[in-house]
C-alpha atoms as a PDB file:
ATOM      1  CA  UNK A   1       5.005  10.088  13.451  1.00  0.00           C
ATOM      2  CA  UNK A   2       4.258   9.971   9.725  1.00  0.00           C
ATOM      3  CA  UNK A   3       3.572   7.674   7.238  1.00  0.00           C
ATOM      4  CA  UNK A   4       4.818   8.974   3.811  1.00  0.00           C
ATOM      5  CA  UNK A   5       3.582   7.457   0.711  1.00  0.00           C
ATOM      6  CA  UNK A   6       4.537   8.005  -2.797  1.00  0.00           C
ATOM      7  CA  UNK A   7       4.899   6.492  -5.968  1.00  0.00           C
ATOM      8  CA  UNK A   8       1.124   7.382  -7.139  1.00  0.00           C
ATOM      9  CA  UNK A   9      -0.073   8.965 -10.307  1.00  0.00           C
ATOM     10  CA  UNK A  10      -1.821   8.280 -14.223  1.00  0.00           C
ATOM     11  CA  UNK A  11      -1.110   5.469 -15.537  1.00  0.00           C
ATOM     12  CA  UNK A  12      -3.237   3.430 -18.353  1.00  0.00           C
ATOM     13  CA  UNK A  13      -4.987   0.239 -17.865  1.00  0.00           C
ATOM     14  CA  UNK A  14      -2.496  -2.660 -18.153  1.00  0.00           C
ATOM     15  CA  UNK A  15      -0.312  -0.441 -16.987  1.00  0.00           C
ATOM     16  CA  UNK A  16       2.026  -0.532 -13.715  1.00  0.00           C
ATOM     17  CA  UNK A  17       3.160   1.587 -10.722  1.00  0.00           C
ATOM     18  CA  UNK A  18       5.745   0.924  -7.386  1.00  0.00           C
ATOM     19  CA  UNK A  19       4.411   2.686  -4.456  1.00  0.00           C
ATOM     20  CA  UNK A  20       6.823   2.789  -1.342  1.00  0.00           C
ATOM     21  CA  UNK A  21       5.268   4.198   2.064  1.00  0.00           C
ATOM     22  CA  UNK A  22       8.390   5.271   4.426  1.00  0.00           C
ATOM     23  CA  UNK A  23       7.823   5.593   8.235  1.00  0.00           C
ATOM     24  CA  UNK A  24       9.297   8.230  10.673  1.00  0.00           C
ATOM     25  CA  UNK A  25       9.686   5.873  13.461  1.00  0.00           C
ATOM     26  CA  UNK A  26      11.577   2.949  14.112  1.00  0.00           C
ATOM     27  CA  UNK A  27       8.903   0.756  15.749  1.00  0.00           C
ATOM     28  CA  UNK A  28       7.000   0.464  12.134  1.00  0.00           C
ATOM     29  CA  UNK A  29       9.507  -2.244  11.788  1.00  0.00           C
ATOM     30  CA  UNK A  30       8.470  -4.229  14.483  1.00  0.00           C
ATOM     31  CA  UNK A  31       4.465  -4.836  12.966  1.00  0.00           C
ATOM     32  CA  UNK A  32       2.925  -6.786  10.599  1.00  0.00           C
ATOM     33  CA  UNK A  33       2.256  -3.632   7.546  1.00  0.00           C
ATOM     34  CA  UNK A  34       0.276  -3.388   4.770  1.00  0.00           C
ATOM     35  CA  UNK A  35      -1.017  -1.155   2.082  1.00  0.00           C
ATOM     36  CA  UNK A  36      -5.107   0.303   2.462  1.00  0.00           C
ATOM     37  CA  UNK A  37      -7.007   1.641  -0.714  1.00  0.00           C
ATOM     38  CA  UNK A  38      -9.655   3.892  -0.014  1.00  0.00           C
ATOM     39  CA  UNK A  39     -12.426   5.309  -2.653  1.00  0.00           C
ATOM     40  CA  UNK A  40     -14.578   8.343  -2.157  1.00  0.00           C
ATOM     41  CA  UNK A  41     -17.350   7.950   0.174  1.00  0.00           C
ATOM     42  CA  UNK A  42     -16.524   3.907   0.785  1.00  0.00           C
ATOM     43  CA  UNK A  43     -14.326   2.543   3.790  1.00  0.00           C
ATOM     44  CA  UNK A  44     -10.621   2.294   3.851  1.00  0.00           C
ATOM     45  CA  UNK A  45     -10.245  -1.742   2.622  1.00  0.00           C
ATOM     46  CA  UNK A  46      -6.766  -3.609   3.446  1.00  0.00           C
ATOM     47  CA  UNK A  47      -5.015  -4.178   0.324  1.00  0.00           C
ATOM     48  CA  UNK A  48      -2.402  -6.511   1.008  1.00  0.00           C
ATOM     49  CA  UNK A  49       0.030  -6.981   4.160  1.00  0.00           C
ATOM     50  CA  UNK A  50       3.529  -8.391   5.153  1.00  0.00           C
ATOM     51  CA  UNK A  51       4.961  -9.985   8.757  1.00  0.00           C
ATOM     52  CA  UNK A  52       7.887  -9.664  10.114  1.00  0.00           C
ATOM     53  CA  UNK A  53       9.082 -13.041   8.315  1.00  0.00           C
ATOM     54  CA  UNK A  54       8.199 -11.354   4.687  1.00  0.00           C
ATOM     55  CA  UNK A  55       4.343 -14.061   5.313  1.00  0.00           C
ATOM     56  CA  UNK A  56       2.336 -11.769   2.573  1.00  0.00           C
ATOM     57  CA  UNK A  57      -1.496 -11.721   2.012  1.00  0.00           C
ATOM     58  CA  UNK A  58      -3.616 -10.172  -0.386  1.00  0.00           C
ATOM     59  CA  UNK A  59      -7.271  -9.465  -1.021  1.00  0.00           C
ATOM     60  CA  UNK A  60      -8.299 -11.454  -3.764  1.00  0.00           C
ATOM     61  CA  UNK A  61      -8.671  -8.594  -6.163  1.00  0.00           C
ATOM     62  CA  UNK A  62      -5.131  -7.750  -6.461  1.00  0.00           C
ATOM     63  CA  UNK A  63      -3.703 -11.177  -5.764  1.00  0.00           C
ATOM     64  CA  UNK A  64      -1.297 -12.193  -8.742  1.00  0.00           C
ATOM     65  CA  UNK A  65      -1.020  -8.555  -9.602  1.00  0.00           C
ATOM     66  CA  UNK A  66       0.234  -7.098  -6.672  1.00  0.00           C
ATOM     67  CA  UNK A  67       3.237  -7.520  -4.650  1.00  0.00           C
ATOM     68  CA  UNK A  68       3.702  -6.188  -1.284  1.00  0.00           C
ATOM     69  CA  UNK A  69       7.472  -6.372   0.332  1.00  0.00           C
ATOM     70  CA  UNK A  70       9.348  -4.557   3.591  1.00  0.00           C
ATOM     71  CA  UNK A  71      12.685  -3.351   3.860  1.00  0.00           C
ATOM     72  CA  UNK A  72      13.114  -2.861   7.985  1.00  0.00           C
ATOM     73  CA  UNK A  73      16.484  -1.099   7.332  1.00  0.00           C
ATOM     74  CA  UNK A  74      14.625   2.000   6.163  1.00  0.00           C
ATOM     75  CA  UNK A  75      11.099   1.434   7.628  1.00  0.00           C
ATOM     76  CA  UNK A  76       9.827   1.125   4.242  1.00  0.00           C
ATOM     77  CA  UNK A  77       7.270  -0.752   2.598  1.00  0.00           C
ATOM     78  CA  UNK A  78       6.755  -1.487  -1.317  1.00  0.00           C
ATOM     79  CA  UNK A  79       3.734  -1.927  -3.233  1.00  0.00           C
ATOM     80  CA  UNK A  80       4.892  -3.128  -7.153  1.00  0.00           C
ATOM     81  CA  UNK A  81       1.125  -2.636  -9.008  1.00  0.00           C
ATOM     82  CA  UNK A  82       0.956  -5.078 -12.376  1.00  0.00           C
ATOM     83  CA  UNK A  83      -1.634  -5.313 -14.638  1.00  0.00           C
ATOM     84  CA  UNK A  84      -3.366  -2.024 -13.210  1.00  0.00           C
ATOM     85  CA  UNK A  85      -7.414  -1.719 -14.037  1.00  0.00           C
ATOM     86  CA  UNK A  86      -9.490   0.831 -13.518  1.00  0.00           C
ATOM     87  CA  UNK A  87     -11.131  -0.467 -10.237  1.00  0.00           C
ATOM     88  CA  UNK A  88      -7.845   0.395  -8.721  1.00  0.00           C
ATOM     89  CA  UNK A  89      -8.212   3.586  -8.765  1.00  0.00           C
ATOM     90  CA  UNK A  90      -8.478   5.015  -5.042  1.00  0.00           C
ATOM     91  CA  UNK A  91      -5.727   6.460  -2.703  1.00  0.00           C
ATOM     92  CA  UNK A  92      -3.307   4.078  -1.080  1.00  0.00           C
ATOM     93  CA  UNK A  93      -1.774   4.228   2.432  1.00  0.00           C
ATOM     94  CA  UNK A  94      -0.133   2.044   4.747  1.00  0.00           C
ATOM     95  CA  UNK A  95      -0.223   1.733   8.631  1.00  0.00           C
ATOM     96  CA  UNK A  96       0.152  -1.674  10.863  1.00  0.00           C
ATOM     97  CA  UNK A  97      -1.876  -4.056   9.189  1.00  0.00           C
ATOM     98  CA  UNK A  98      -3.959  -5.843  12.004  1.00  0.00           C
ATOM     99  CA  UNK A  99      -4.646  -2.723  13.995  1.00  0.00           C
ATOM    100  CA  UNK A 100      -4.172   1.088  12.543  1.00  0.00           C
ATOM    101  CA  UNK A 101      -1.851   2.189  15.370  1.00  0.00           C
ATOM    102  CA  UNK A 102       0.118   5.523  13.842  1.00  0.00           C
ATOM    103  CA  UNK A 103      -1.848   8.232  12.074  1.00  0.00           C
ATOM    104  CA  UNK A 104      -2.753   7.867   8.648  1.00  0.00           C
ATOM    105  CA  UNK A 105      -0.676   9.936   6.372  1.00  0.00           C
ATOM    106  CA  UNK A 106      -2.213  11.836   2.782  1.00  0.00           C
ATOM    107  CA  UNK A 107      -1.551   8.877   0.999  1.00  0.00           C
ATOM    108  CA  UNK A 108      -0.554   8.399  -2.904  1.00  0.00           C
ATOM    109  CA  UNK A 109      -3.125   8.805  -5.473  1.00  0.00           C
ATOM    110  CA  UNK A 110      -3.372   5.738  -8.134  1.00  0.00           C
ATOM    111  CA  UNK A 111      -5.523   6.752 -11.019  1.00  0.00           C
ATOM    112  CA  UNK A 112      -5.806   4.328 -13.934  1.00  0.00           C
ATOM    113  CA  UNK A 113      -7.566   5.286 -17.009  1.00  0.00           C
ATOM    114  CA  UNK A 114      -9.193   2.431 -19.285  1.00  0.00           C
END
Protein backbone atom coordinates (compact mmCIF):
# COMPACT_ATOMS: atom_id res chain seq x y z
CA UNK A 1 0.00 0.00 0.00
CA UNK A 2 1.17 3.59 -0.46
CA UNK A 3 0.05 6.82 0.04
CA UNK A 4 1.65 9.22 -2.53
CA UNK A 5 1.60 12.84 -1.94
CA UNK A 6 2.66 15.65 -4.06
CA UNK A 7 2.03 19.01 -4.95
CA UNK A 8 4.54 20.52 -2.15
CA UNK A 9 7.24 23.08 -2.51
CA UNK A 10 8.33 27.25 -1.96
CA UNK A 11 5.92 29.31 -2.21
CA UNK A 12 5.65 33.04 -0.58
CA UNK A 13 3.34 34.09 2.07
CA UNK A 14 -0.09 34.89 0.56
CA UNK A 15 0.76 32.59 -1.69
CA UNK A 16 -1.07 29.17 -2.76
CA UNK A 17 -0.41 25.45 -3.46
CA UNK A 18 -2.85 22.13 -4.56
CA UNK A 19 -1.57 19.10 -2.94
CA UNK A 20 -3.21 15.74 -4.18
CA UNK A 21 -2.29 12.44 -2.11
CA UNK A 22 -3.13 9.27 -4.51
CA UNK A 23 -3.65 5.80 -2.90
CA UNK A 24 -2.51 2.33 -4.22
CA UNK A 25 -5.50 0.56 -3.03
CA UNK A 26 -8.97 0.63 -3.70
CA UNK A 27 -10.36 0.47 -0.14
CA UNK A 28 -8.94 4.25 0.54
CA UNK A 29 -12.19 5.03 -1.06
CA UNK A 30 -14.29 3.50 1.29
CA UNK A 31 -12.93 5.90 4.61
CA UNK A 32 -13.45 9.07 5.83
CA UNK A 33 -9.59 10.86 4.57
CA UNK A 34 -7.89 13.70 5.43
CA UNK A 35 -4.70 15.61 5.12
CA UNK A 36 -1.98 15.56 8.52
CA UNK A 37 0.76 18.36 8.87
CA UNK A 38 3.56 17.45 10.84
CA UNK A 39 6.56 19.90 12.12
CA UNK A 40 9.93 18.80 13.35
CA UNK A 41 9.99 17.37 16.70
CA UNK A 42 5.93 18.10 17.30
CA UNK A 43 3.09 15.41 16.64
CA UNK A 44 1.47 14.69 13.38
CA UNK A 45 -1.93 17.19 13.81
CA UNK A 46 -5.10 16.40 11.45
CA UNK A 47 -5.43 19.10 9.05
CA UNK A 48 -8.66 18.79 7.57
CA UNK A 49 -10.83 15.59 6.49
CA UNK A 50 -13.65 14.49 4.03
CA UNK A 51 -16.56 11.49 4.32
CA UNK A 52 -17.73 9.54 2.01
CA UNK A 53 -20.70 12.16 1.33
CA UNK A 54 -17.90 15.03 0.51
CA UNK A 55 -19.04 16.21 4.97
CA UNK A 56 -15.52 18.29 5.28
CA UNK A 57 -13.89 19.56 8.56
CA UNK A 58 -11.09 21.61 9.28
CA UNK A 59 -8.92 22.68 12.19
CA UNK A 60 -9.57 26.10 12.83
CA UNK A 61 -6.25 27.33 11.60
CA UNK A 62 -6.75 26.59 8.06
CA UNK A 63 -10.51 26.89 7.97
CA UNK A 64 -11.52 29.49 5.15
CA UNK A 65 -8.16 28.91 3.58
CA UNK A 66 -8.11 25.47 2.95
CA UNK A 67 -10.15 23.17 0.98
CA UNK A 68 -10.04 19.53 1.23
CA UNK A 69 -12.04 17.36 -1.62
CA UNK A 70 -12.00 13.36 -2.82
CA UNK A 71 -12.25 12.01 -6.11
CA UNK A 72 -13.07 7.99 -5.34
CA UNK A 73 -12.59 7.28 -9.10
CA UNK A 74 -8.83 7.61 -8.67
CA UNK A 75 -8.41 7.18 -4.86
CA UNK A 76 -7.30 10.64 -4.68
CA UNK A 77 -7.58 13.32 -2.34
CA UNK A 78 -6.99 17.26 -2.89
CA UNK A 79 -5.75 19.77 -0.63
CA UNK A 80 -6.20 23.54 -2.56
CA UNK A 81 -3.86 25.82 0.13
CA UNK A 82 -5.07 29.80 -0.07
CA UNK A 83 -3.70 32.46 1.64
CA UNK A 84 -0.52 30.33 2.71
CA UNK A 85 1.49 31.79 6.03
CA UNK A 86 4.39 30.82 7.34
CA UNK A 87 2.97 28.63 10.23
CA UNK A 88 2.11 26.27 7.48
CA UNK A 89 5.09 25.24 6.88
CA UNK A 90 5.46 21.39 7.88
CA UNK A 91 5.10 18.19 5.70
CA UNK A 92 1.64 17.08 4.70
CA UNK A 93 0.27 13.51 4.37
CA UNK A 94 -2.90 11.85 4.23
CA UNK A 95 -4.18 8.44 5.62
CA UNK A 96 -7.95 7.56 6.95
CA UNK A 97 -8.86 10.34 8.95
CA UNK A 98 -10.42 8.84 12.23
CA UNK A 99 -7.92 6.04 12.58
CA UNK A 100 -4.33 5.90 10.60
CA UNK A 101 -4.97 2.46 9.07
CA UNK A 102 -2.34 2.27 5.86
CA UNK A 103 1.28 3.30 6.31
CA UNK A 104 2.21 6.74 6.16
CA UNK A 105 3.88 7.65 2.97
CA UNK A 106 7.10 10.55 2.70
CA UNK A 107 4.70 13.11 2.39
CA UNK A 108 4.94 16.63 0.40
CA UNK A 109 6.95 19.35 1.81
CA UNK A 110 5.03 22.92 2.08
CA UNK A 111 7.50 25.62 2.83
CA UNK A 112 6.23 29.20 2.87
CA UNK A 113 8.56 32.02 3.23
CA UNK A 114 7.24 35.44 4.81
Amino acid sequence: VQLQASGGGLVQAGGSLRLSCAASIRTFSDYTVGWFRQTPGEERDLVATVSLSDTTNYAASVLGRFTISRDDAEHTVYLQMNSLKSEDTAVYFCNTALRAIYPWGQGTQVTVSS
